[in-house]
PDB file of N, CA and C in Angstrom:
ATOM      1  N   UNK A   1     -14.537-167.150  27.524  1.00  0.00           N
ATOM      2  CA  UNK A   1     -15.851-167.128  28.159  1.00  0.00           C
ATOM      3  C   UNK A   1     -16.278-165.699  28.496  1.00  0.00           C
ATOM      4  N   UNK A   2     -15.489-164.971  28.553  1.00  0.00           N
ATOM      5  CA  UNK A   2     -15.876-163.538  29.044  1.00  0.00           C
ATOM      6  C   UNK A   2     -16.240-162.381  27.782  1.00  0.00           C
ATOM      7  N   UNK A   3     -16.093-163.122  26.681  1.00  0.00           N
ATOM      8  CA  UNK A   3     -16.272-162.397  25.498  1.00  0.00           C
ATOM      9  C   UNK A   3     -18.193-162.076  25.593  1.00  0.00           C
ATOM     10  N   UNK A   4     -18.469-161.675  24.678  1.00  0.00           N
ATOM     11  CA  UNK A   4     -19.576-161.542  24.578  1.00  0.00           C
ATOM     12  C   UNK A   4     -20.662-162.101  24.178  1.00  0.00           C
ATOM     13  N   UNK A   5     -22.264-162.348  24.204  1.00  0.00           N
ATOM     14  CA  UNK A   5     -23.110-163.105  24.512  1.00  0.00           C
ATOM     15  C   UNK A   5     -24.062-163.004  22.800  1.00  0.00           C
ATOM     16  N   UNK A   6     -23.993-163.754  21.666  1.00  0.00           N
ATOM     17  CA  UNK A   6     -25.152-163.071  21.127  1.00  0.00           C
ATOM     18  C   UNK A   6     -25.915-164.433  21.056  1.00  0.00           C
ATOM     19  N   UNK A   7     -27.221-163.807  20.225  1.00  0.00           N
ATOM     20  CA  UNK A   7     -28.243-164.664  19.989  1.00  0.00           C
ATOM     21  C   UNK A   7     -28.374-164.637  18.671  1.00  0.00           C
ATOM     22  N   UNK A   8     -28.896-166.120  18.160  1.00  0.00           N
ATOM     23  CA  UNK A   8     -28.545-166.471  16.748  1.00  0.00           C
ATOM     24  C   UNK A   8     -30.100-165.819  16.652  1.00  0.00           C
ATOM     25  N   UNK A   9     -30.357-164.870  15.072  1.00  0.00           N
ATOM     26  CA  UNK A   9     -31.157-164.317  14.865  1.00  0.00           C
ATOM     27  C   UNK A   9     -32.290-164.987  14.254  1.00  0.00           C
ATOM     28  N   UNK A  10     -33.661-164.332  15.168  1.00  0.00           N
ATOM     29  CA  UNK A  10     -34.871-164.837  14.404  1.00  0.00           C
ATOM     30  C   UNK A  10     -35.219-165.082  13.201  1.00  0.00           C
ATOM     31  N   UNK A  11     -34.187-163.535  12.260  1.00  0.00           N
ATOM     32  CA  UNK A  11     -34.361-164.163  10.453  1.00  0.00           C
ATOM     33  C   UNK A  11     -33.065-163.829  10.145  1.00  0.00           C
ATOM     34  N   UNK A  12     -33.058-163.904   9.158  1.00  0.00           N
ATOM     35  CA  UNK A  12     -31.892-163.199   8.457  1.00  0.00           C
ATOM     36  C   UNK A  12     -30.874-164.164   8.426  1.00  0.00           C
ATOM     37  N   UNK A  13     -30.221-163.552   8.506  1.00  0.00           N
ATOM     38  CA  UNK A  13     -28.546-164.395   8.452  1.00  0.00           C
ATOM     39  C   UNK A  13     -27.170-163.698   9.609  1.00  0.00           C
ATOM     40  N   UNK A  14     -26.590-164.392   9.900  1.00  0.00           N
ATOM     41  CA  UNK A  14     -25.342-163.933  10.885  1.00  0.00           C
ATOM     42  C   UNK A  14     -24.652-162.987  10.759  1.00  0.00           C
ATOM     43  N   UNK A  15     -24.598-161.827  11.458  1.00  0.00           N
ATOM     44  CA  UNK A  15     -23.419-160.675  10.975  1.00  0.00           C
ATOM     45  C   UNK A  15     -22.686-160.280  12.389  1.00  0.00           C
ATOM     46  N   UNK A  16     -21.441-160.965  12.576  1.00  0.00           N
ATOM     47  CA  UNK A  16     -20.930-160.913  13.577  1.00  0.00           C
ATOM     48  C   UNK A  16     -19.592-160.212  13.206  1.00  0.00           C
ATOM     49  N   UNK A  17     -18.885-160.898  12.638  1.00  0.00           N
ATOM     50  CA  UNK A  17     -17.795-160.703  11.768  1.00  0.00           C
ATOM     51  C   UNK A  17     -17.111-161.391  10.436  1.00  0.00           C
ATOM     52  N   UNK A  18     -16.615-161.741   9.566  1.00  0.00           N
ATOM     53  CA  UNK A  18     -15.641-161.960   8.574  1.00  0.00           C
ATOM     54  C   UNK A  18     -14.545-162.940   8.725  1.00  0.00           C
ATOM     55  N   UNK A  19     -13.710-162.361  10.322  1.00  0.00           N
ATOM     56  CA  UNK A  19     -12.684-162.960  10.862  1.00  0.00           C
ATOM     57  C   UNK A  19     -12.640-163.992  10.783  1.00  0.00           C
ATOM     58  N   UNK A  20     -11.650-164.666  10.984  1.00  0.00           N
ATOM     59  CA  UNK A  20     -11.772-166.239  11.022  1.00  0.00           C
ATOM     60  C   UNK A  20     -11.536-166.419  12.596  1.00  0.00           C
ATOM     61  N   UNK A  21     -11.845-167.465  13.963  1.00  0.00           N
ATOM     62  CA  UNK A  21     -12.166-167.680  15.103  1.00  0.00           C
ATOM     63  C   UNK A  21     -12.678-169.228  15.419  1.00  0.00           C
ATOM     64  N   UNK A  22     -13.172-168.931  16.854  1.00  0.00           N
ATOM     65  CA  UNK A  22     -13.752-170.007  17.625  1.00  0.00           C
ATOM     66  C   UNK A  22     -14.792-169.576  18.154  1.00  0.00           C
ATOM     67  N   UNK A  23     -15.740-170.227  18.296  1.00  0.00           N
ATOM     68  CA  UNK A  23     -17.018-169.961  18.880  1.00  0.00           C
ATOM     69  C   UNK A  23     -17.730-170.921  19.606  1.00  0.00           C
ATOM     70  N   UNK A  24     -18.441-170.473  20.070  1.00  0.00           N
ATOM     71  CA  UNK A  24     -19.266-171.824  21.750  1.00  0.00           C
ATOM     72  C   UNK A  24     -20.351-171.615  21.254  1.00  0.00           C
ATOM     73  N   UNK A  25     -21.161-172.254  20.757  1.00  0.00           N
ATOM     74  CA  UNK A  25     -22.609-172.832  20.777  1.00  0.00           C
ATOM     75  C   UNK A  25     -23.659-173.065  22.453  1.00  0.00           C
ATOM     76  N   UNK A  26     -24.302-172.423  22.816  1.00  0.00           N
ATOM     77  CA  UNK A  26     -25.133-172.657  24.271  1.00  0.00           C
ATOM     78  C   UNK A  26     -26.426-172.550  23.611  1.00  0.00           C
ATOM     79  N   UNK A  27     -26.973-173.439  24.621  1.00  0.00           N
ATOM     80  CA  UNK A  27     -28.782-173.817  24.001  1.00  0.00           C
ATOM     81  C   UNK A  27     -29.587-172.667  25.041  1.00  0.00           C
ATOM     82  N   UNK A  28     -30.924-172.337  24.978  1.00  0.00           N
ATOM     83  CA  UNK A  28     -31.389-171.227  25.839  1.00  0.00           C
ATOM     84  C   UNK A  28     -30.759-171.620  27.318  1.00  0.00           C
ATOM     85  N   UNK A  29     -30.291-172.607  28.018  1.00  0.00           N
ATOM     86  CA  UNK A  29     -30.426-172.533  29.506  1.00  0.00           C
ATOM     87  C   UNK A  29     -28.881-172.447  29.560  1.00  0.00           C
ATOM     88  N   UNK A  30     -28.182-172.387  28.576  1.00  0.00           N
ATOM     89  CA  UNK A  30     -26.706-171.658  28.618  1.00  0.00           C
ATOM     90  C   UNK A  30     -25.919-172.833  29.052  1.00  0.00           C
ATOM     91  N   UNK A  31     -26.466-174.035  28.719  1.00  0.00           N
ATOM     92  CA  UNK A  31     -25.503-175.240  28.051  1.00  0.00           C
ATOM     93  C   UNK A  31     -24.996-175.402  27.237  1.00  0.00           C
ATOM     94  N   UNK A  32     -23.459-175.625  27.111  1.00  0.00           N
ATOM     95  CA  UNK A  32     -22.661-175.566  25.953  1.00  0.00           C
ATOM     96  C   UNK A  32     -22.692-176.881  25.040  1.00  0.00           C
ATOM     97  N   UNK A  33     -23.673-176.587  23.812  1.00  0.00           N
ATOM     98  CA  UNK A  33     -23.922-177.622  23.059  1.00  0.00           C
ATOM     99  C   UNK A  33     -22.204-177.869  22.007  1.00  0.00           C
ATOM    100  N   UNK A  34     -21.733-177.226  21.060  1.00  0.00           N
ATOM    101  CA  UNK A  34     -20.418-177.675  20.447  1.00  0.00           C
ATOM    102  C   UNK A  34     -19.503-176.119  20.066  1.00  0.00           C
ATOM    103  N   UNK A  35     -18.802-176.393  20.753  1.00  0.00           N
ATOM    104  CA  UNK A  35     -17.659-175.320  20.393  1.00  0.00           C
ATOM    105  C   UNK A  35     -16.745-175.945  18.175  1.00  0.00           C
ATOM    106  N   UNK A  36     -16.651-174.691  18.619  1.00  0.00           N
ATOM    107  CA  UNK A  36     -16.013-175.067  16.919  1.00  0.00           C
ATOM    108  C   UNK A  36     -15.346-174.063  16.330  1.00  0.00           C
ATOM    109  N   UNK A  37     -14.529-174.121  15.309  1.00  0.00           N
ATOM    110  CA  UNK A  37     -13.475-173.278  14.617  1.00  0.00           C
ATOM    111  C   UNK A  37     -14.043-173.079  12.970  1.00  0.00           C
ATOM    112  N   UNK A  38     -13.072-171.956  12.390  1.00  0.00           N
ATOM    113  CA  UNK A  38     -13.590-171.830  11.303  1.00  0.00           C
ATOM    114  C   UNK A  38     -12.271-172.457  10.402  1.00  0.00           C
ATOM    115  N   UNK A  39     -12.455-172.882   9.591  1.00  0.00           N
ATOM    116  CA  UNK A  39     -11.399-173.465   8.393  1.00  0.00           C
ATOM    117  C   UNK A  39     -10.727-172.759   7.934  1.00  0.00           C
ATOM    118  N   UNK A  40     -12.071-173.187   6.926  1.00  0.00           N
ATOM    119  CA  UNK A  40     -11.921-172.452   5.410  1.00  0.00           C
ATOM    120  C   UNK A  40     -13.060-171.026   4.875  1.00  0.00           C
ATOM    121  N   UNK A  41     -13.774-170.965   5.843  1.00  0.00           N
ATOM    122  CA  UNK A  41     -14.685-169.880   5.491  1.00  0.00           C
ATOM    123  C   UNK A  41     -14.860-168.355   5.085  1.00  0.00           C
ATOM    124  N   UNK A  42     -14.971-168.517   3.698  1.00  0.00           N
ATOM    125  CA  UNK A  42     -14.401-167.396   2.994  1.00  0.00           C
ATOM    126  C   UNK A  42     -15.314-165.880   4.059  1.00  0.00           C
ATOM    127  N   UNK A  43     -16.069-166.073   4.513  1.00  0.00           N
ATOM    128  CA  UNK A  43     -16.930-164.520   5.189  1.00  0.00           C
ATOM    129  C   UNK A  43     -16.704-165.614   6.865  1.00  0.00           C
ATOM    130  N   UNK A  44     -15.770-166.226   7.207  1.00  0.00           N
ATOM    131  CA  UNK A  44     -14.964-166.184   8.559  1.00  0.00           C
ATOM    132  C   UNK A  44     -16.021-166.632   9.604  1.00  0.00           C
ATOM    133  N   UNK A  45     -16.347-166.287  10.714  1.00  0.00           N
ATOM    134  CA  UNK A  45     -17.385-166.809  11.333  1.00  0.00           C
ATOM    135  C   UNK A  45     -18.771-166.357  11.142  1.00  0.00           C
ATOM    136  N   UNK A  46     -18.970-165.533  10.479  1.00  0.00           N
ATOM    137  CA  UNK A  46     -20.495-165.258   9.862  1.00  0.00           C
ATOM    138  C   UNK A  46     -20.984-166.594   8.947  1.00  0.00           C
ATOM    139  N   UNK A  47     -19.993-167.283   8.016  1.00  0.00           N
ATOM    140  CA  UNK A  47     -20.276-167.978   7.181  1.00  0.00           C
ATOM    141  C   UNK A  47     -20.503-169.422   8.320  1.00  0.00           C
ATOM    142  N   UNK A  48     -19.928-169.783   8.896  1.00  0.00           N
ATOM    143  CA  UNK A  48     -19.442-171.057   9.902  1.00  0.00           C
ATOM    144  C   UNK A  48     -20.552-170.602  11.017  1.00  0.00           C
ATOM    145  N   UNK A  49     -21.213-170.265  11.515  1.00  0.00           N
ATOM    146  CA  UNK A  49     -21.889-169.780  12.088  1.00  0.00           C
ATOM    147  C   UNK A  49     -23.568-170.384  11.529  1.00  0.00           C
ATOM    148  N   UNK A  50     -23.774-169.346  10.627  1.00  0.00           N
ATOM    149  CA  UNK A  50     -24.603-169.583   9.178  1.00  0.00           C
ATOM    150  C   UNK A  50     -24.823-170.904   8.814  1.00  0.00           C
ATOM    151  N   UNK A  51     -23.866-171.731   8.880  1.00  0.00           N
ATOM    152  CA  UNK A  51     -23.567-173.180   8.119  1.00  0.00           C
ATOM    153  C   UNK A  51     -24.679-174.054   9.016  1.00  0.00           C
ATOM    154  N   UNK A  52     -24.499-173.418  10.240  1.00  0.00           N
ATOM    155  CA  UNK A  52     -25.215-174.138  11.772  1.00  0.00           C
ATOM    156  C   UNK A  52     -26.675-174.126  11.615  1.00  0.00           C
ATOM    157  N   UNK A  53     -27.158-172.818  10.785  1.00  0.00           N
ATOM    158  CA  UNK A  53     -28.686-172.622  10.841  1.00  0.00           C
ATOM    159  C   UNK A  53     -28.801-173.274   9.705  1.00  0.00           C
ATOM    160  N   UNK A  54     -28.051-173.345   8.667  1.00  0.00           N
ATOM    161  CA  UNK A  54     -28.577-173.993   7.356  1.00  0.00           C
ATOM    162  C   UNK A  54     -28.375-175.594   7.085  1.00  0.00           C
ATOM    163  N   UNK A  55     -27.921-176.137   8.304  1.00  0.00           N
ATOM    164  CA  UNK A  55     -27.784-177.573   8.417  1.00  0.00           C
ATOM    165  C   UNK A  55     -26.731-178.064   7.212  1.00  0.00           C
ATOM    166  N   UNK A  56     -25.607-177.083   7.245  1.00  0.00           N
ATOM    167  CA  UNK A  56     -24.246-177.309   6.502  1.00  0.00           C
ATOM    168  C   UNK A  56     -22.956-177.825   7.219  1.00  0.00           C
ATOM    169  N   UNK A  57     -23.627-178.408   8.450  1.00  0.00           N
ATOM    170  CA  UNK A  57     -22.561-178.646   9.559  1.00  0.00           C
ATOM    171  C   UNK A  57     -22.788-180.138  10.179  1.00  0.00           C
ATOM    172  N   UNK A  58     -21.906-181.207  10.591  1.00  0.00           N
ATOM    173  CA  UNK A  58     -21.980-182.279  11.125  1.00  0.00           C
ATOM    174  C   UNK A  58     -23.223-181.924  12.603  1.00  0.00           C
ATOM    175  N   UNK A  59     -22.752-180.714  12.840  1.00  0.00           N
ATOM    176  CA  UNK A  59     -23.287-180.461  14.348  1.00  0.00           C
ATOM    177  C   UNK A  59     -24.473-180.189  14.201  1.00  0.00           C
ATOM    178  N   UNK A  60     -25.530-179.302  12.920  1.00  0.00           N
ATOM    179  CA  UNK A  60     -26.560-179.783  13.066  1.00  0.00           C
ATOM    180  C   UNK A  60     -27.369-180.273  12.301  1.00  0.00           C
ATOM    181  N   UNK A  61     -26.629-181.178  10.978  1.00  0.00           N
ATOM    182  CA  UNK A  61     -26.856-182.904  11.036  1.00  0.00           C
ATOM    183  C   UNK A  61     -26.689-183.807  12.013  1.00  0.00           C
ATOM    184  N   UNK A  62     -26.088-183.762  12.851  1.00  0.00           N
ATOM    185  CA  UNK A  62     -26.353-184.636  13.785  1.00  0.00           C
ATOM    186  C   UNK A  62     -27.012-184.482  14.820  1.00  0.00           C
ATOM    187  N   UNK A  63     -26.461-183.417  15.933  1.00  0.00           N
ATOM    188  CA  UNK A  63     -26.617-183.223  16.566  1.00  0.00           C
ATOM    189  C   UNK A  63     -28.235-182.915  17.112  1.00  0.00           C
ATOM    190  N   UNK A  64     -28.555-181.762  16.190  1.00  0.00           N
ATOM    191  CA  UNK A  64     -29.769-180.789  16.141  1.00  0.00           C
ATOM    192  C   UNK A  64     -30.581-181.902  15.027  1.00  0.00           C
ATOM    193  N   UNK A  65     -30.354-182.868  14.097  1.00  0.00           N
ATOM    194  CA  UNK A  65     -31.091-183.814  13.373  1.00  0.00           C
ATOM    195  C   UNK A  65     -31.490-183.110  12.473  1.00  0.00           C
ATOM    196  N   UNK A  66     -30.726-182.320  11.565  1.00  0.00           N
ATOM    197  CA  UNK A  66     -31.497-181.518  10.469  1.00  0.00           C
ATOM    198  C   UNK A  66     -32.114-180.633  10.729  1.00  0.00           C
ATOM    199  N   UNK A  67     -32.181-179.980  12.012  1.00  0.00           N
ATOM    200  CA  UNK A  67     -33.073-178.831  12.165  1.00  0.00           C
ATOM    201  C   UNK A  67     -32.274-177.528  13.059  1.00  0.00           C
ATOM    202  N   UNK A  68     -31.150-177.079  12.303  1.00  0.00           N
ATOM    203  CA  UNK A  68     -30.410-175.793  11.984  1.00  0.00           C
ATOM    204  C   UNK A  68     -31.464-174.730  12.459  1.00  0.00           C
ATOM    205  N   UNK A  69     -32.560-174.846  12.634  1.00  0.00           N
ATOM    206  CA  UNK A  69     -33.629-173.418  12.190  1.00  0.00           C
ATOM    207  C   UNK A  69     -33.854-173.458  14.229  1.00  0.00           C
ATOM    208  N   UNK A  70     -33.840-174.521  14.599  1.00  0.00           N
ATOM    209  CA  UNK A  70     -34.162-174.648  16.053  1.00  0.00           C
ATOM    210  C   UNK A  70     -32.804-173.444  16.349  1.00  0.00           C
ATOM    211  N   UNK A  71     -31.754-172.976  16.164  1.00  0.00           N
ATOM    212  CA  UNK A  71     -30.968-172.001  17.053  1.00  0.00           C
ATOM    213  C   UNK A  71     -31.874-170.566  16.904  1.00  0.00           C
ATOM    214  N   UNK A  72     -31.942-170.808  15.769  1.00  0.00           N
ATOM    215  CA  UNK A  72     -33.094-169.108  16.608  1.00  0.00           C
ATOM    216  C   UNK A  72     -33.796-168.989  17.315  1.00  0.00           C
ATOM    217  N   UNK A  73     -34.141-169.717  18.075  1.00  0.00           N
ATOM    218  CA  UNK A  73     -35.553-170.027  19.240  1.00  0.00           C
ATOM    219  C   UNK A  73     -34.588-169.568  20.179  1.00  0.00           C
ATOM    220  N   UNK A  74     -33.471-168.767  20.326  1.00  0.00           N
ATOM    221  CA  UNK A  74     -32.816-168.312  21.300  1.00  0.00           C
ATOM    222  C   UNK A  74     -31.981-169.542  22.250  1.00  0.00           C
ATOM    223  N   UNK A  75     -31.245-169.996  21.273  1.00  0.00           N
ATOM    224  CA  UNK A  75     -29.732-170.646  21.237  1.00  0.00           C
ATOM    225  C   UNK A  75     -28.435-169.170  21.140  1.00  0.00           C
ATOM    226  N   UNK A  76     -27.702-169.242  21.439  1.00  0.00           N
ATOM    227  CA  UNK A  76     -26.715-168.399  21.715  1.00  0.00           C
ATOM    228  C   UNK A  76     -25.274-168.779  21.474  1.00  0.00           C
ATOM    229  N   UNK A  77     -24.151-167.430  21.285  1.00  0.00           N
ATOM    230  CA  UNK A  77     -23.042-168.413  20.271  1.00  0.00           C
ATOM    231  C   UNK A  77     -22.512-167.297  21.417  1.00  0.00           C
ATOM    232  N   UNK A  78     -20.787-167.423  21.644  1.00  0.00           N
ATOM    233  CA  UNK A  78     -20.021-166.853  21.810  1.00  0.00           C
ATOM    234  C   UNK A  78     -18.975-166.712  20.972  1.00  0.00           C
ATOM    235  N   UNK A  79     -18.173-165.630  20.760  1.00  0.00           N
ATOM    236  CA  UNK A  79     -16.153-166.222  19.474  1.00  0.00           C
ATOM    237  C   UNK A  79     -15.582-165.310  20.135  1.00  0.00           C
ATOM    238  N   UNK A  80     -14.441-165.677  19.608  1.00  0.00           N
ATOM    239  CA  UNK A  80     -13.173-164.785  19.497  1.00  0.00           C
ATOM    240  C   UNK A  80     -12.210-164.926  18.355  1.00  0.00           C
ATOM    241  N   UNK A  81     -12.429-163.433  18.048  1.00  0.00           N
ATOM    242  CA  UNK A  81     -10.954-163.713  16.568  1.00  0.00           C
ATOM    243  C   UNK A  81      -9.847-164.313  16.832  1.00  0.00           C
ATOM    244  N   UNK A  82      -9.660-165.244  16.117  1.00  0.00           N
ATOM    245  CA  UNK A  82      -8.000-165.903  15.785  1.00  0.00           C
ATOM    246  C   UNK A  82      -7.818-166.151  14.964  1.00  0.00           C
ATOM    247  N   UNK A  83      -6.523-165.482  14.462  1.00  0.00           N
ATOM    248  CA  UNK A  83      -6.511-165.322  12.767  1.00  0.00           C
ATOM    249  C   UNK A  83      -4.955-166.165  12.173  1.00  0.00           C
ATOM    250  N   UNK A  84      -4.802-166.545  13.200  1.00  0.00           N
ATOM    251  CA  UNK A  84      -3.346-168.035  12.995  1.00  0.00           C
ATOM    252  C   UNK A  84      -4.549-169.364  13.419  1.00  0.00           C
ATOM    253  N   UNK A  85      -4.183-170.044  12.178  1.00  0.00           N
ATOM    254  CA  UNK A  85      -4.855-171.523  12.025  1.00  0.00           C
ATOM    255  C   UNK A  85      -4.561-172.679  13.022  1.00  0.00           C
ATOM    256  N   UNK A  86      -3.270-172.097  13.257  1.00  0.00           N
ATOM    257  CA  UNK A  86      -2.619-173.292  14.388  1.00  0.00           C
ATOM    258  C   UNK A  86      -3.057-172.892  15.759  1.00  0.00           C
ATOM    259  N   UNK A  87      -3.239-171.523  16.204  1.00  0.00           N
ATOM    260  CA  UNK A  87      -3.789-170.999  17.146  1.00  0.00           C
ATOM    261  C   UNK A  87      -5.446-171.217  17.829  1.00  0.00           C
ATOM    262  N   UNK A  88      -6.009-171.151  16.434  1.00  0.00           N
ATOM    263  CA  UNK A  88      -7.329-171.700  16.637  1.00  0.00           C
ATOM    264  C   UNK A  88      -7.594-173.422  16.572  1.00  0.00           C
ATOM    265  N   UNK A  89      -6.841-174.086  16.344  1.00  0.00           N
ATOM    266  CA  UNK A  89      -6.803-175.497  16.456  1.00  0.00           C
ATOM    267  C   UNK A  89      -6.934-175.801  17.887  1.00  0.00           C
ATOM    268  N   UNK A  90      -5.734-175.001  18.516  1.00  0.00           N
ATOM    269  CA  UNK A  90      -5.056-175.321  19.828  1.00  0.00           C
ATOM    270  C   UNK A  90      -6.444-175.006  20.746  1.00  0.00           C
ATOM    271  N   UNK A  91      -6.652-173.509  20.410  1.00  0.00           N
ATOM    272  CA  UNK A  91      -7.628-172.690  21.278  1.00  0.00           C
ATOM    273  C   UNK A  91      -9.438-173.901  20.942  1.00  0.00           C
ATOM    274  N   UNK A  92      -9.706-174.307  20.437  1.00  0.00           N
ATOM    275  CA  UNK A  92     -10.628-174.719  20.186  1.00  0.00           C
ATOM    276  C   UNK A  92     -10.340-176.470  20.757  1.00  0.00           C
ATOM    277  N   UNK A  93      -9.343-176.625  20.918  1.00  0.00           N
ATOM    278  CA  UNK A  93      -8.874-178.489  21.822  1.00  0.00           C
ATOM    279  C   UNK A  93      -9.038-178.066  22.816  1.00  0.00           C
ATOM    280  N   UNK A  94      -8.607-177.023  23.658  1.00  0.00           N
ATOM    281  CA  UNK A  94      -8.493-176.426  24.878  1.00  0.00           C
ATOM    282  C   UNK A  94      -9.727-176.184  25.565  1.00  0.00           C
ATOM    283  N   UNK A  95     -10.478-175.910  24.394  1.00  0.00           N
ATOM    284  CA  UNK A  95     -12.276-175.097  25.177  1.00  0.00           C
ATOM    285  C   UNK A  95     -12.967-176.328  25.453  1.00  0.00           C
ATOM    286  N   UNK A  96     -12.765-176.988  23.775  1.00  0.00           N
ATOM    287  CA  UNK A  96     -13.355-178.197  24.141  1.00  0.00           C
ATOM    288  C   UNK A  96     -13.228-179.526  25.361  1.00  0.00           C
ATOM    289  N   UNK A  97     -11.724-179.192  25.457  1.00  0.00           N
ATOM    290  CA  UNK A  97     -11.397-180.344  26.775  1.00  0.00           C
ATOM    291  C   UNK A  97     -12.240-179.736  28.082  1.00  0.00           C
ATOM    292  N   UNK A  98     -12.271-178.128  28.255  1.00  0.00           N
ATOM    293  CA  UNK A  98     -12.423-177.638  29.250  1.00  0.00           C
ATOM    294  C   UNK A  98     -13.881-177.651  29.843  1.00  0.00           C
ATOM    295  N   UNK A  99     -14.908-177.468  28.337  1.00  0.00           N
ATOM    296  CA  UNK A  99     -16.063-177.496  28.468  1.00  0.00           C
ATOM    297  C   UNK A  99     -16.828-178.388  28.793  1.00  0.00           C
ATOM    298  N   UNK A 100     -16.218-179.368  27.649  1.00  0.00           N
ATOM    299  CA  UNK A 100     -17.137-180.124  27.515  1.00  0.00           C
ATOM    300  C   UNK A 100     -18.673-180.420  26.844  1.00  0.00           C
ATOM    301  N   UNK A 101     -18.236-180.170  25.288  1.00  0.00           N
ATOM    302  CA  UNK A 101     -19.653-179.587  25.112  1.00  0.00           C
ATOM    303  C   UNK A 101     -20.350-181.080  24.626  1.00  0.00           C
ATOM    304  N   UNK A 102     -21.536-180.907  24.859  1.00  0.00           N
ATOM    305  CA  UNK A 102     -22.203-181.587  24.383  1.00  0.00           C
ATOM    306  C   UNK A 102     -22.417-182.802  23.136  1.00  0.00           C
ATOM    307  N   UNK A 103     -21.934-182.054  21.680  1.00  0.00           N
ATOM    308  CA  UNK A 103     -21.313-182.607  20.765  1.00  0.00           C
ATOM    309  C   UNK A 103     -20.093-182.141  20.494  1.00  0.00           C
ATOM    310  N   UNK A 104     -19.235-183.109  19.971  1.00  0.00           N
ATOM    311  CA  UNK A 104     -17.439-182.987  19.448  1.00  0.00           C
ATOM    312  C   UNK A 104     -17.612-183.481  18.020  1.00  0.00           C
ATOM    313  N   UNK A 105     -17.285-182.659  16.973  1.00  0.00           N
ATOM    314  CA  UNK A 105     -17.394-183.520  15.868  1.00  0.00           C
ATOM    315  C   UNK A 105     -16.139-183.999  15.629  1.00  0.00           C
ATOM    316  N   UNK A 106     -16.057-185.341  15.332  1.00  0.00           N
ATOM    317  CA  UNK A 106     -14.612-186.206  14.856  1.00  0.00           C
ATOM    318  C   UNK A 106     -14.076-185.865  13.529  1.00  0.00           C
ATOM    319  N   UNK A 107     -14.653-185.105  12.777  1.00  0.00           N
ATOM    320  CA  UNK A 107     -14.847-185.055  11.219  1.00  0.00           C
ATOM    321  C   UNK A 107     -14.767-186.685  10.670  1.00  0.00           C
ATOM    322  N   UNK A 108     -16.141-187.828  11.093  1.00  0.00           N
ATOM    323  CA  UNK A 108     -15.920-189.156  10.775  1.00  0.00           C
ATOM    324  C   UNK A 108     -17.101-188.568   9.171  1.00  0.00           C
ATOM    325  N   UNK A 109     -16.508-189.450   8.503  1.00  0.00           N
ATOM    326  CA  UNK A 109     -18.258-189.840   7.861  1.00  0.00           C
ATOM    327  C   UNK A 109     -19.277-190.778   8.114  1.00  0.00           C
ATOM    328  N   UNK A 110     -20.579-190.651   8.317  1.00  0.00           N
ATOM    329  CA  UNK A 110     -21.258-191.657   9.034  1.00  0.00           C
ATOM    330  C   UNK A 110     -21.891-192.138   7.290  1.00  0.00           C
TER     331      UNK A 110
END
């Protein structure tokens, strides 16, 4: 939580980092909508990040209803690098138990 604050950008695309991590999703009033990890993402949380505005993600297919483009209206992400897979599993059960965010994706198929 003490990491740092950005805002998902008006155009463009995400340039945060590469790394692979965890990151917190907050809507403008700094409610934590879905924390989440990166996999498989070859450009790390820039790409997983990205996925969010381009409606490549359960979270905003579902969540956000197809409309990925609503986080630039000044929605806000937080991460932190973690570059062990098992580490970011753990670290991302942990935020989520703690937080409580809003959406949890199950990885179900609906």
């Amino acid at each position: 939580m003490a990491s740092t604050t950005f805002t998902f950008p008006v155009k463009g695309r995400v340039d945060v980092t590469t790394k692979q991590g965890v990151y917190i999703i907050f809507d403008p009033k700094s409610i934590v909508l879905h924390v989440g990890k990166t996999n498989r993402a070859k450009t790390g949380l820039n790409q997983r990040l990205q996925n969010h505005l381009t409606n490549h993600s359960s979270f905003s297919k579902s969540y956000l209803k197809g409309n990925g483009k609503i986080l630039r209206t000044g929605y806000k992400f937080k991460y932190l690098e973690v570059p062990d897979a098992r580490d970011r599993t753990i670290l991302e059960a942990l935020t989520i138990g703690m937080l409580c965010p809003a959406y949890v994706g199950t990885g179900e198929k609906k």
